[in-house]
C-alpha atoms as a PDB file:
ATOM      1  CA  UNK A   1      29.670  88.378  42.855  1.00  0.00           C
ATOM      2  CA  UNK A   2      28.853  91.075  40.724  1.00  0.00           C
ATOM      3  CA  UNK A   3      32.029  89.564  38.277  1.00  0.00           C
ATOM      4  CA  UNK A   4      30.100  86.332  38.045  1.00  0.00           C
ATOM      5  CA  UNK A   5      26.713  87.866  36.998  1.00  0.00           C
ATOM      6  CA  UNK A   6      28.529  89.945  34.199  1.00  0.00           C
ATOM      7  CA  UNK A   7      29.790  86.855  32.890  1.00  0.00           C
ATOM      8  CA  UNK A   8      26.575  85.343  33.040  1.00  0.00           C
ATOM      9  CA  UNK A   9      24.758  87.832  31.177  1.00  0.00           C
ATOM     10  CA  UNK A  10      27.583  88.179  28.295  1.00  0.00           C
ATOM     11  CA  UNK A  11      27.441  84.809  27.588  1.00  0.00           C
ATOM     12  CA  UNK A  12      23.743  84.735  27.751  1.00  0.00           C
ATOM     13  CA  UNK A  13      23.493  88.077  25.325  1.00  0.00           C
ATOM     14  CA  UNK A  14      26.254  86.514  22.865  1.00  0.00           C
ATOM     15  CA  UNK A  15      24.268  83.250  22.353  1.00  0.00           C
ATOM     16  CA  UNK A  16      20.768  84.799  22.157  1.00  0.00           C
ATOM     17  CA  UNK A  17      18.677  81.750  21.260  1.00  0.00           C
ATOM     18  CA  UNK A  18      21.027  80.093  18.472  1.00  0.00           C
ATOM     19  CA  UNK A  19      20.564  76.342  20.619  1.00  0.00           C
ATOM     20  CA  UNK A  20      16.911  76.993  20.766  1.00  0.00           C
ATOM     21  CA  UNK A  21      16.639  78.651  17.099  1.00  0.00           C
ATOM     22  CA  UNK A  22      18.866  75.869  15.950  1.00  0.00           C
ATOM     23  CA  UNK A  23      16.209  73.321  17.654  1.00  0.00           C
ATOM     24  CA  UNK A  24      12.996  74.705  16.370  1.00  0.00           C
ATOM     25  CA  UNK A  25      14.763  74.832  12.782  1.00  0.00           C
ATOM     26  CA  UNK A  26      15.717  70.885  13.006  1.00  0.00           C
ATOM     27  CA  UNK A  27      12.344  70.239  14.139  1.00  0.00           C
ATOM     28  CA  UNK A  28      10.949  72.185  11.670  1.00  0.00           C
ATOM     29  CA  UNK A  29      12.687  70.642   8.480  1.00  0.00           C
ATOM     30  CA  UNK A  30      11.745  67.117   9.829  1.00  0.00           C
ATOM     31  CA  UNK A  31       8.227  67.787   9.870  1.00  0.00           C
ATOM     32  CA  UNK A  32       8.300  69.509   6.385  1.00  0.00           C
ATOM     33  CA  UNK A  33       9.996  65.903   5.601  1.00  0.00           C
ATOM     34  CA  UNK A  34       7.318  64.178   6.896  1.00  0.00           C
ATOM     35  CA  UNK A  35       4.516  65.710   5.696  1.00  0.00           C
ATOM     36  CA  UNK A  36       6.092  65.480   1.857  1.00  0.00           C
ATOM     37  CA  UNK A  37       6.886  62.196   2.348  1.00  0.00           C
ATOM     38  CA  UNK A  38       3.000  60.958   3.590  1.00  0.00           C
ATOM     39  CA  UNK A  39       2.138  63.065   0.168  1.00  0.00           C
ATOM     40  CA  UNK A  40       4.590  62.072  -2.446  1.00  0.00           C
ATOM     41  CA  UNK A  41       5.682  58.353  -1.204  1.00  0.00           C
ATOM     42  CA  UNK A  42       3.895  54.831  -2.208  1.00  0.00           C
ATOM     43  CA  UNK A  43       3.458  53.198   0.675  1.00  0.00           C
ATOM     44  CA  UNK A  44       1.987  49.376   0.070  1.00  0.00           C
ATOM     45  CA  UNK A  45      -1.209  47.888   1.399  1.00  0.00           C
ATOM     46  CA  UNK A  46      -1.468  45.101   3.501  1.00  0.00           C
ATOM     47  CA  UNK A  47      -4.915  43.060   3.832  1.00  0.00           C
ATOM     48  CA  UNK A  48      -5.533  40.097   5.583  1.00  0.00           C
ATOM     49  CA  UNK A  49      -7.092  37.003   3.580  1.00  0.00           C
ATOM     50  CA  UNK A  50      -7.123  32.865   4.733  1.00  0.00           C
ATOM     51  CA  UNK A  51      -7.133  32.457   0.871  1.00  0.00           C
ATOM     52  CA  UNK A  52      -4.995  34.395  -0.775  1.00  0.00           C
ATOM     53  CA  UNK A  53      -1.083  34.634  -1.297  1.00  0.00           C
ATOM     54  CA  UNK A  54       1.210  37.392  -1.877  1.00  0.00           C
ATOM     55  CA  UNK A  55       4.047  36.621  -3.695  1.00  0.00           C
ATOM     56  CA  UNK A  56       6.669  40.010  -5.008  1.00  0.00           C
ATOM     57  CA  UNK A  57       8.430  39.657  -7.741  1.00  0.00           C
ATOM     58  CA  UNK A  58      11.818  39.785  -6.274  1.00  0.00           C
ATOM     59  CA  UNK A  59      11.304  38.092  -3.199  1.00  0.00           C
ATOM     60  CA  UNK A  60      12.734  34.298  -3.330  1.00  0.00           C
ATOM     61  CA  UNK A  61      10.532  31.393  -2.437  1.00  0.00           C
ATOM     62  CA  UNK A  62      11.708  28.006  -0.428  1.00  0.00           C
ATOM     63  CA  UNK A  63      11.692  25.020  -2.667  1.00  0.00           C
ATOM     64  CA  UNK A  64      10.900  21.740  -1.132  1.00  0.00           C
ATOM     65  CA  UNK A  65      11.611  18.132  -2.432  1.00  0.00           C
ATOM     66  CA  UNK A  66       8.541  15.910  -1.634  1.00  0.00           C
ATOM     67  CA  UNK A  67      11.388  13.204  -0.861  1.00  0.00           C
ATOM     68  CA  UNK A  68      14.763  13.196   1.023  1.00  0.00           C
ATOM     69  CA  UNK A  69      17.930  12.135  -0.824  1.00  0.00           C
ATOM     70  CA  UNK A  70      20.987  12.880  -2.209  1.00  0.00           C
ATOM     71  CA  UNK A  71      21.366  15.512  -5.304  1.00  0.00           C
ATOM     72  CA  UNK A  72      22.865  13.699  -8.379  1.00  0.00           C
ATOM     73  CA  UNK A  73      22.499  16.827 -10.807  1.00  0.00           C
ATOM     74  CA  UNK A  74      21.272  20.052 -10.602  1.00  0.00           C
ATOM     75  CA  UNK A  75      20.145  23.162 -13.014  1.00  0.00           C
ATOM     76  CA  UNK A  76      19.799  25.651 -10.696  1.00  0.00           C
ATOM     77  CA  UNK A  77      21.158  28.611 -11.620  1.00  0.00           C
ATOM     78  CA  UNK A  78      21.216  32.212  -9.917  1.00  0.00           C
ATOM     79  CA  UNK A  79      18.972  34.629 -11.502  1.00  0.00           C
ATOM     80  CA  UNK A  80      17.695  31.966 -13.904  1.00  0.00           C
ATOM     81  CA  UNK A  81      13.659  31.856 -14.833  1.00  0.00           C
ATOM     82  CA  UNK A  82      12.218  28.653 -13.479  1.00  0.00           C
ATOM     83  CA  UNK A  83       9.090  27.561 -15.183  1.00  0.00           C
ATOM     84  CA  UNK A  84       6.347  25.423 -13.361  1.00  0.00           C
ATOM     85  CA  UNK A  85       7.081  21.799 -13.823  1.00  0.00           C
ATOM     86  CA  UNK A  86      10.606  22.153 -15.180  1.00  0.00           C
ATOM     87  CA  UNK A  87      13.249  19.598 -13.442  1.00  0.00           C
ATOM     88  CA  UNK A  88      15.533  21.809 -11.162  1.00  0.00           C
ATOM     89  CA  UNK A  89      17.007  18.789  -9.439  1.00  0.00           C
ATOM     90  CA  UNK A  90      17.814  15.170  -9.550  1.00  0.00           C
ATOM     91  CA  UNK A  91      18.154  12.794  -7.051  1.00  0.00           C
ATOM     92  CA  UNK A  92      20.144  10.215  -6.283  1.00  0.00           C
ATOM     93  CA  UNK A  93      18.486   6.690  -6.723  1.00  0.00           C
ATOM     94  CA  UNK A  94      20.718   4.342  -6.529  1.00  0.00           C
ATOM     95  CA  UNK A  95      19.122   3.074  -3.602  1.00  0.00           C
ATOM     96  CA  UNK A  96      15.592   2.238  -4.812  1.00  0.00           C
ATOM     97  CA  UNK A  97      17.326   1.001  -8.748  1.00  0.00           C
ATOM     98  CA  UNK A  98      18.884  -1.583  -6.604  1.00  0.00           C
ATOM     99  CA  UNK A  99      15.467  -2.406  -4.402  1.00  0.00           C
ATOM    100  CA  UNK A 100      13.646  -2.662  -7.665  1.00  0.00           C
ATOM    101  CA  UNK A 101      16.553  -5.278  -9.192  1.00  0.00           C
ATOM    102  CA  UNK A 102      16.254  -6.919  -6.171  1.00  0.00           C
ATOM    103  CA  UNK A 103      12.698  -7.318  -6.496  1.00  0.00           C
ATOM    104  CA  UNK A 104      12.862  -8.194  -9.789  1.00  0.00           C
ATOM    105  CA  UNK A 105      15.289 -10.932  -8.726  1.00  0.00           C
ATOM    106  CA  UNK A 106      12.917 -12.435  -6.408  1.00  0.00           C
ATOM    107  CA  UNK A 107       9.935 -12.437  -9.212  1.00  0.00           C
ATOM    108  CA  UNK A 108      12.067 -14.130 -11.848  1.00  0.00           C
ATOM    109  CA  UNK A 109      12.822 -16.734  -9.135  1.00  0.00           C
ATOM    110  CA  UNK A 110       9.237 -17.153  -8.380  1.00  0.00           C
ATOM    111  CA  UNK A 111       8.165 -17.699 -11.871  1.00  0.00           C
ATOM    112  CA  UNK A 112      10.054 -21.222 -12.086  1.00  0.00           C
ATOM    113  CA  UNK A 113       8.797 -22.232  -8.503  1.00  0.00           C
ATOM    114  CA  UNK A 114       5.122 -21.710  -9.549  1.00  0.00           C
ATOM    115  CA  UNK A 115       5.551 -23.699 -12.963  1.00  0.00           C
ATOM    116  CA  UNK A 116       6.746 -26.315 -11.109  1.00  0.00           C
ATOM    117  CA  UNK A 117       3.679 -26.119  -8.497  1.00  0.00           C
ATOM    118  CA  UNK A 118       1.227 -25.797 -11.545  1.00  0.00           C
ATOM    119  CA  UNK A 119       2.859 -28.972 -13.219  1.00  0.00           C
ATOM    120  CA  UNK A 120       2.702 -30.566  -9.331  1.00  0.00           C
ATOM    121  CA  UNK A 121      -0.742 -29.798  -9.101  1.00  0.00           C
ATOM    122  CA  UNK A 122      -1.690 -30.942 -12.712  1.00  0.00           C
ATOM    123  CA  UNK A 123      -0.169 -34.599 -11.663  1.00  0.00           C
ATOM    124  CA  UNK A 124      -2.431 -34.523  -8.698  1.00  0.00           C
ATOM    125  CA  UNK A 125      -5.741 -33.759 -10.634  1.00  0.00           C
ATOM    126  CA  UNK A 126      -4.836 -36.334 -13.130  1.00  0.00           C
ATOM    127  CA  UNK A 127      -3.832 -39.001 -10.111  1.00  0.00           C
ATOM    128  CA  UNK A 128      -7.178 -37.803  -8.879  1.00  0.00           C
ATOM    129  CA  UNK A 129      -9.324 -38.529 -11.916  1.00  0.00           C
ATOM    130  CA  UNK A 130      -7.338 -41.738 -12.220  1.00  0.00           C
ATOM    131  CA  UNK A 131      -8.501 -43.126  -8.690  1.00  0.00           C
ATOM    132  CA  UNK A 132     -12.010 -41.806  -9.348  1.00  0.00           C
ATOM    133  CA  UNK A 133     -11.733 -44.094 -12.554  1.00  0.00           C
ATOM    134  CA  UNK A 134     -10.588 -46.638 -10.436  1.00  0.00           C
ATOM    135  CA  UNK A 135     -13.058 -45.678  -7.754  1.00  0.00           C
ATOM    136  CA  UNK A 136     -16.065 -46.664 -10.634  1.00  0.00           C
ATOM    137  CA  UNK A 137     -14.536 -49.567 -11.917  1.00  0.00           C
ATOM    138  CA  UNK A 138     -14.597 -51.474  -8.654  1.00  0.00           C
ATOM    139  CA  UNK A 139     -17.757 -49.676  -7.187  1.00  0.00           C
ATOM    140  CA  UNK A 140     -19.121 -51.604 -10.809  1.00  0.00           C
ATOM    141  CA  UNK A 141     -17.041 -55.129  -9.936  1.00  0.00           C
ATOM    142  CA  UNK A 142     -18.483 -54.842  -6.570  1.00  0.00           C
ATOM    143  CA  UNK A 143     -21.963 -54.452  -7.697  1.00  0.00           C
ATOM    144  CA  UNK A 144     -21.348 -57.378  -9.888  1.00  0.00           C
ATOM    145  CA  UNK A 145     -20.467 -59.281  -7.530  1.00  0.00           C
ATOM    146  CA  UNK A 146     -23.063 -58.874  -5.684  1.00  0.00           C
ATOM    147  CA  UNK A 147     -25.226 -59.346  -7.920  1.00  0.00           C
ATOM    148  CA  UNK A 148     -23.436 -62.919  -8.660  1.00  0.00           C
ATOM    149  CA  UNK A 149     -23.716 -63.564  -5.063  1.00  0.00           C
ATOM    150  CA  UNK A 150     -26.806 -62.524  -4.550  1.00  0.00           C
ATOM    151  CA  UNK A 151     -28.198 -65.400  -7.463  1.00  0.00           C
ATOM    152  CA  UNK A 152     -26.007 -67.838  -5.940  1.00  0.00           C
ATOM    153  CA  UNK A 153     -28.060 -67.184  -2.277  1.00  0.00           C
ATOM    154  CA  UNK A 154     -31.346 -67.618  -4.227  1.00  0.00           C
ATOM    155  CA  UNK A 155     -30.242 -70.341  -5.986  1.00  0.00           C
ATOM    156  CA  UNK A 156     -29.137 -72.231  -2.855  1.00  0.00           C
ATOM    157  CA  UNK A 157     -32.764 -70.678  -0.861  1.00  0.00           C
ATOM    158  CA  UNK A 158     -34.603 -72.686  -3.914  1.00  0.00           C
ATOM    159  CA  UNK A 159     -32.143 -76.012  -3.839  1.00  0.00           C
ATOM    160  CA  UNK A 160     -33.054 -76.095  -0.067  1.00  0.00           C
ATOM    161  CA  UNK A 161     -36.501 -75.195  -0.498  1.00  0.00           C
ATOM    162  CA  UNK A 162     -36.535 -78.178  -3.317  1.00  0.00           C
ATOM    163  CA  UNK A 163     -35.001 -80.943  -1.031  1.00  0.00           C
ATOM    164  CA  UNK A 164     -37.550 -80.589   1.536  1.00  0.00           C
ATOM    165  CA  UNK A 165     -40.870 -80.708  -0.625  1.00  0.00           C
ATOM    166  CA  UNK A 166     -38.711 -83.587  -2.591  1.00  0.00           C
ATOM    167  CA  UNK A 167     -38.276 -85.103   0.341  1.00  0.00           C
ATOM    168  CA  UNK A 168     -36.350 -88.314   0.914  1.00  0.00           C
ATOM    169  CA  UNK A 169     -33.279 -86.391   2.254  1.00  0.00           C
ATOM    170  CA  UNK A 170     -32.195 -86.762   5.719  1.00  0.00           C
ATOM    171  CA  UNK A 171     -32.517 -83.646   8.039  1.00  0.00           C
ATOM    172  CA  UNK A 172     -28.267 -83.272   8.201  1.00  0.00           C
ATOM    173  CA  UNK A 173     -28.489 -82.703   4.436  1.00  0.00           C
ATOM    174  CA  UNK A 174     -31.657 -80.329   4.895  1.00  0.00           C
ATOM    175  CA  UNK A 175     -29.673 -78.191   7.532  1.00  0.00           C
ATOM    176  CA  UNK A 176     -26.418 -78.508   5.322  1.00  0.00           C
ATOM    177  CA  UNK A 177     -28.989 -77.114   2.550  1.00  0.00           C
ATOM    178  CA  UNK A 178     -30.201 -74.086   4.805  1.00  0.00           C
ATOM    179  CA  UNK A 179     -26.899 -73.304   6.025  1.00  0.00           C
ATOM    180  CA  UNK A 180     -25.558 -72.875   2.211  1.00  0.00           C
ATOM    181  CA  UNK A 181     -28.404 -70.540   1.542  1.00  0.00           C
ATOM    182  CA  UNK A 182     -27.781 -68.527   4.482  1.00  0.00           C
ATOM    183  CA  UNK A 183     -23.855 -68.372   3.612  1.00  0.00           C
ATOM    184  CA  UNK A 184     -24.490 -66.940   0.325  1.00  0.00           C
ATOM    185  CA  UNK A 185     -27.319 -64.948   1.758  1.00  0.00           C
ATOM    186  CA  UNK A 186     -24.706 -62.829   4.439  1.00  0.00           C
ATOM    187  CA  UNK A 187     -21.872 -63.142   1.214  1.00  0.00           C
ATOM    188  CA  UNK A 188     -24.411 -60.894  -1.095  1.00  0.00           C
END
C-alpha cells in the first residue's frame, strides 16, 4: 500500500493546483470580459408603445398588394431605393379589360333598345292625345245630340199639350201624341 500512496502524493505534488489555477484564471478573464463589455458596448433600448413603430434601416419590410393577381411587370430590384408611391409592380388585368369590354358591349346594345322604347312610347302618348281628341269630339256630338233630342221631346210635350186644349182630336191620336213626347223624352 505504501507504493500506491507514493504515487498518489507525486502526482498530487507535480500538478499543484494548475486545473484549479487554470479554472480561476478562465473565470477570471470572462468576468473582466463582461464587465468591459456592460461599459464600452451600445446595447439598444426597447420600449413598449400601442402607437408607435420601429422600423431599422436595414431591416426589410413585407410588401402587400391590396389585390390578388398575376405579375405582368416588375421594377423591383435588390438593394434599390423605393420611394412612397412609386409603382414596384404591375398586375395582370386581362381579366377585368375583358369584363369592362364586355360591359361596354352590353351598354352599346342597350342604347338602341331604349331609342326604340322612347320612340314606342312617344307613339303611345301621341295615340293617347289622339283618342282624348277623339274622346272631346264625341263627348261634344253627344251633347249635341242631346240637346237636339232634348228640343224634339219639348217640342212633341207642347204638340200634345196643343191637341188637347185644341181639342177635336180623338183620344188614340191624344195617346199617340203623349207617347211621342215620352219617346223623345227617354231618347234625350
Amino acid at each position: 500500500m505504501s507504493l500506491a500512496f507514493s504515487r498518489s502524493t507525486r502526482a498530487l505534488e507535480a500538478d499543484r493546483g494548475r486545473v484549479a489555477h487554470t479554472a480561476i484564471l478562465v473565470a477570471l478573464l470572462l468576468l473582466g470580459a463582461w464587465i468591459a463589455w456592460s461599459f464600452v458596448a451600445r446595447v439598444p433600448i426597447f420600449e413598449t408603445s400601442d402607437a408607435a413603430r420601429l422600423e431599422v434601416e436595414r431591416a426589410s419590410h413585407p410588401v402587400e398588394a391590396s389585390v390578388a393577381g398575376r405579375i405582368h411587370s416588375t421594377r423591383l430590384a435588390v438593394g434599390r431605393t423605393v420611394n412612397a408611391g412609386e409603382v414596384l409592380v404591375e398586375l395582370d388585368a386581362t381579366t377585368q379589360k375583358l369584363q369592362l369590354q364586355e360591359e361596354q358591349t352590353r351598354t352599346a346594345a342597350i342604347v338602341p333598345q331604349l331609342e326604340a322604347l322612347a320612340r314606342e312610347l312617344a307613339a303611345a302618348e301621341q295615340t293617347l292625345a289622339d283618342l282624348s281628341e277623339t274622346g272631346n269630339v264625341l263627348i261634344e256630338e253627344a251633347r249635341a245630340k242631346h240637346k237636339q233630342e232634348e228640343t224634339a221631346a219639348r217640342f212633341a210635350k207642347e204638340e200634345a199639350d196643343r191637341k188637347r186644349r185644341a181639342g177635336g182630336f180623338s183620344d188614340l191620336e191624344l195617346l199617340r201624341a203623349d207617347a211621342e213626347a215620352e219617346n223623345r223624352a227617354a231618347a234625350a
